[in-house]
N, C-alpha and C. Protein backbone atom coordinates (compact mmCIF):
# COMPACT_ATOMS: atom_id res chain seq x y z
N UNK A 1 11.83 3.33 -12.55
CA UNK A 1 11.39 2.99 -11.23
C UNK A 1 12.49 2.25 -10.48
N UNK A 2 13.00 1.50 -11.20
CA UNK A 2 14.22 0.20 -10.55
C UNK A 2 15.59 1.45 -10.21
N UNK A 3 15.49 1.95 -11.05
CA UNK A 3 16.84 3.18 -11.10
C UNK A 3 17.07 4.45 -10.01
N UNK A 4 15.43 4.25 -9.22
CA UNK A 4 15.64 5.40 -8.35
C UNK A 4 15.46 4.38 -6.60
N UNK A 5 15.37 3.04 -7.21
CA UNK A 5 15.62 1.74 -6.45
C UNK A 5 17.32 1.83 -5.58
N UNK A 6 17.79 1.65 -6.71
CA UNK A 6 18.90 1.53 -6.85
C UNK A 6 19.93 2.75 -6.35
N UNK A 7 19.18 3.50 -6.96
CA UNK A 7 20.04 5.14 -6.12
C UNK A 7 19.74 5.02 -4.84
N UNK A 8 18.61 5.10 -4.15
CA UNK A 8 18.28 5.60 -3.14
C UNK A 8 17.52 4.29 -2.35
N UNK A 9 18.25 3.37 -2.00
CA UNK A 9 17.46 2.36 -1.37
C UNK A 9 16.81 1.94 -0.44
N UNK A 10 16.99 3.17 0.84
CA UNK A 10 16.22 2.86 2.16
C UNK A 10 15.05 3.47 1.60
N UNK A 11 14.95 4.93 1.29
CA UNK A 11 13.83 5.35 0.58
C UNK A 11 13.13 4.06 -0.03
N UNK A 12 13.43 3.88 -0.53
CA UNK A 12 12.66 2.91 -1.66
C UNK A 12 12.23 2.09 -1.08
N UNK A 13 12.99 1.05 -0.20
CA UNK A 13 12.56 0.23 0.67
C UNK A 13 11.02 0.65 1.16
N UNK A 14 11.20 1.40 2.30
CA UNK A 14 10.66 2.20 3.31
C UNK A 14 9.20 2.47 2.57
N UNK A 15 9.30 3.38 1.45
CA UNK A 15 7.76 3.66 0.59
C UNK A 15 7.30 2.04 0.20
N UNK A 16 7.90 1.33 -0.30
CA UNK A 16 7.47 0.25 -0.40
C UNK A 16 6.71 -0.81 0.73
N UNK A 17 7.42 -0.74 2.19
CA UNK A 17 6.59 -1.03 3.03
C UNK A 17 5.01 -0.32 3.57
N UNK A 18 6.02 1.09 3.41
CA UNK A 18 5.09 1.88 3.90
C UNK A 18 2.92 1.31 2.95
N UNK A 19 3.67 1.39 1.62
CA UNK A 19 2.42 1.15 0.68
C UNK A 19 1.58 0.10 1.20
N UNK A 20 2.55 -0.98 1.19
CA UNK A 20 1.77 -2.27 1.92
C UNK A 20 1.67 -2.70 3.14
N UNK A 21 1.79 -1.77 4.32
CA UNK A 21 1.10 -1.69 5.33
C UNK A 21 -0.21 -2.67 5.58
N UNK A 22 -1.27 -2.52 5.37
CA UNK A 22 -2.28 -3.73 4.72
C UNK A 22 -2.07 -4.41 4.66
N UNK A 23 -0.78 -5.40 4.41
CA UNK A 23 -0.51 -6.84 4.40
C UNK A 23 0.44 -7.19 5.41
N UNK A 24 0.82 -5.99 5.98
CA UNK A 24 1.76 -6.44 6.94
C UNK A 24 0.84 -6.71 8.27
N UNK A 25 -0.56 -5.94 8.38
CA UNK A 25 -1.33 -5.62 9.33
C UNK A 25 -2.75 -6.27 9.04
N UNK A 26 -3.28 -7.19 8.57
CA UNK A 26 -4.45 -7.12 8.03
C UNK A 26 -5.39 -6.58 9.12
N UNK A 27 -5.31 -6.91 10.46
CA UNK A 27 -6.38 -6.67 11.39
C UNK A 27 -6.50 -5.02 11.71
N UNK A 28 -5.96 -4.08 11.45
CA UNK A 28 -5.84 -2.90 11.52
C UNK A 28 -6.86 -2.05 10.91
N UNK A 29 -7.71 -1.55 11.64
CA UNK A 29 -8.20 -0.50 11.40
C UNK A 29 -7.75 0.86 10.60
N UNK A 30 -7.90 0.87 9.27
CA UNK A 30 -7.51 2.50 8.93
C UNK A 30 -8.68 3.18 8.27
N UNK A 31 -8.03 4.82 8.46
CA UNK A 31 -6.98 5.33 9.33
C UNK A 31 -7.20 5.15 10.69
N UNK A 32 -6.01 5.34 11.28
CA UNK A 32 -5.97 5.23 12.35
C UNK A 32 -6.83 5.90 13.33
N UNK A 33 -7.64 5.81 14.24
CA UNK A 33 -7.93 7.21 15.12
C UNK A 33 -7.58 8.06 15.64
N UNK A 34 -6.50 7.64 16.17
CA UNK A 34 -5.23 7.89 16.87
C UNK A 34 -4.16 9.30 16.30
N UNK A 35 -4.05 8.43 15.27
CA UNK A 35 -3.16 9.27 14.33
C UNK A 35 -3.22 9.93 13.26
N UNK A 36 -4.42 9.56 12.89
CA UNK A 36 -5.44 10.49 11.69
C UNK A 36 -4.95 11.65 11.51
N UNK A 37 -5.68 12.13 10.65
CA UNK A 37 -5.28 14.09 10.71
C UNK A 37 -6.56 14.35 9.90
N UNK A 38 -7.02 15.57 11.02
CA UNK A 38 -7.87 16.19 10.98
C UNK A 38 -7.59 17.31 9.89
N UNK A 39 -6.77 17.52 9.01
CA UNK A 39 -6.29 19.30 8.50
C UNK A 39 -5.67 18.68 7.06
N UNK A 40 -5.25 19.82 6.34
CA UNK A 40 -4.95 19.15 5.19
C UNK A 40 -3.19 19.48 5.12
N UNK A 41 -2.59 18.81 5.09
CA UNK A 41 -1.25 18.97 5.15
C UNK A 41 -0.97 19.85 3.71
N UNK A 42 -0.06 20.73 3.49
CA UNK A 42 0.49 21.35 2.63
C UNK A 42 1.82 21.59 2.52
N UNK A 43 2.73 21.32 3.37
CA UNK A 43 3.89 21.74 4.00
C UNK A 43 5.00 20.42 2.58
N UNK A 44 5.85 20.81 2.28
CA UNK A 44 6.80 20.26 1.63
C UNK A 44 7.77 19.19 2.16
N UNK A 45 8.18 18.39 2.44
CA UNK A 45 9.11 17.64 3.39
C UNK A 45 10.70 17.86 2.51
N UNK A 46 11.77 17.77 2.84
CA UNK A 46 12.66 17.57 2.74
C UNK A 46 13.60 16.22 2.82
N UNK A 47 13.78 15.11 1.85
CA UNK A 47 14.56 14.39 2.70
C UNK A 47 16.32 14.25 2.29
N UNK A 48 16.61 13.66 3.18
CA UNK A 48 18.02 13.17 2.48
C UNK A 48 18.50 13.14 1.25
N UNK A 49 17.28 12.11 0.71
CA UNK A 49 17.91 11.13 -0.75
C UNK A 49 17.15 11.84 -1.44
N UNK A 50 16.00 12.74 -1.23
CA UNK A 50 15.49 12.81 -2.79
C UNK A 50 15.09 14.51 -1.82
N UNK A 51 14.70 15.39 -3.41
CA UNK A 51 14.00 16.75 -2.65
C UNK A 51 12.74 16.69 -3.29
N UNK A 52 11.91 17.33 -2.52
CA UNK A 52 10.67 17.00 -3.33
C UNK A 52 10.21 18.81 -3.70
N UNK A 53 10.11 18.81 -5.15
CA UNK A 53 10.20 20.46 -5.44
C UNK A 53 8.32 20.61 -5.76
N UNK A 54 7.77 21.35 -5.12
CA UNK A 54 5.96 21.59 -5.62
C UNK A 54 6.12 22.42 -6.56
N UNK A 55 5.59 21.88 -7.81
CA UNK A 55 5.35 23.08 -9.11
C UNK A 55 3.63 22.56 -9.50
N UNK A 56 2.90 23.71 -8.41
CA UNK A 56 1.59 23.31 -8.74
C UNK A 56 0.54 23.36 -10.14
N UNK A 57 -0.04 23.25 -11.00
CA UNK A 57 -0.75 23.42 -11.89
C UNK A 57 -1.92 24.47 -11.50
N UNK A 58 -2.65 24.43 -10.30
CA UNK A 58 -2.95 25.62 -10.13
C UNK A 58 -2.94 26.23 -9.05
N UNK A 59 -2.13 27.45 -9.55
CA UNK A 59 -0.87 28.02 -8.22
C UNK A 59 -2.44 29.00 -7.47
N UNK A 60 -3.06 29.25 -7.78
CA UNK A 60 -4.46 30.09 -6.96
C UNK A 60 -5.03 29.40 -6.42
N UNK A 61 -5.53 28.08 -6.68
CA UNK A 61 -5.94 27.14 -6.09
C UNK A 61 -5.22 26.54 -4.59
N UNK A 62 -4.22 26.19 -4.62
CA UNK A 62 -3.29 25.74 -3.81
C UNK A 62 -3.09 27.15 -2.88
N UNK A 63 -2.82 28.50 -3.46
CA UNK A 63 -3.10 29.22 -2.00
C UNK A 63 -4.34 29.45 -1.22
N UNK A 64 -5.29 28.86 -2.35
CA UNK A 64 -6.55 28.95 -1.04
C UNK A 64 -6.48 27.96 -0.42
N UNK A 65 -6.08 27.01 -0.83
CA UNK A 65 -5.74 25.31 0.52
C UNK A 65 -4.94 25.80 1.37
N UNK A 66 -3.87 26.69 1.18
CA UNK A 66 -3.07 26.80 1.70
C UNK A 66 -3.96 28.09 2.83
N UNK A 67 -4.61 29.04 2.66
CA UNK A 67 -5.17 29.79 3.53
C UNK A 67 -6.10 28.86 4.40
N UNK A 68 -6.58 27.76 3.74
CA UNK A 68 -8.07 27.36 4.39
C UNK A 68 -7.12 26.41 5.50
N UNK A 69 -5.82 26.33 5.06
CA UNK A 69 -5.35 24.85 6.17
C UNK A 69 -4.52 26.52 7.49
N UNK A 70 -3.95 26.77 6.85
CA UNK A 70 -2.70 27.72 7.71
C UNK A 70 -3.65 28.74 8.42
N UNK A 71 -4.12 29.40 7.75
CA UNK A 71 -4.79 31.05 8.08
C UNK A 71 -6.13 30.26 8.61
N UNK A 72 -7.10 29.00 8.61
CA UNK A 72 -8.19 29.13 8.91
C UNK A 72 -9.13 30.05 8.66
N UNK A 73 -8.57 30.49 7.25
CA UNK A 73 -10.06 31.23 6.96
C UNK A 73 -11.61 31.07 6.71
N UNK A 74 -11.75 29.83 6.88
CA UNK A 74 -13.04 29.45 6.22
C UNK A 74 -14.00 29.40 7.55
């Protein structure tokens, strides 16, 4: 954990605030209303310091999330 600290430190930083949000904010309403999300995100991000690779456990499963969020099939 300290080692990917150390590599990659704004990352690290950053998730670390991000987590404790809650203490930075106590009076805050979450989620937000505002900024909520209505849909289920599926999409992969890319960043700088780290890649984030999806190797799902169940790959049939995940394309029906993936139809029910993208295609709106349901």
């Amino acid at each position: 954990m300290f080692t990917f600290g150390l590599k990659c430190p704004v990352t690290y930083i950053d998730a670390f605030l991000a987590n404790n949000f809650g203490f930075w904010y106590p009076d805050v309403i979450l989620p937000d209303p505002v900024t909520s999300q209505n849909y289920i995100e599926t999409s992969i991000k890319t960043y700088e310091s780290i890649k984030i690779e999806r190797n799902s456990l169940m790959p049939e499963l995940e394309k029906l999330y993936d139809k029910i969020a993208i295609d709106t099939v349901q």
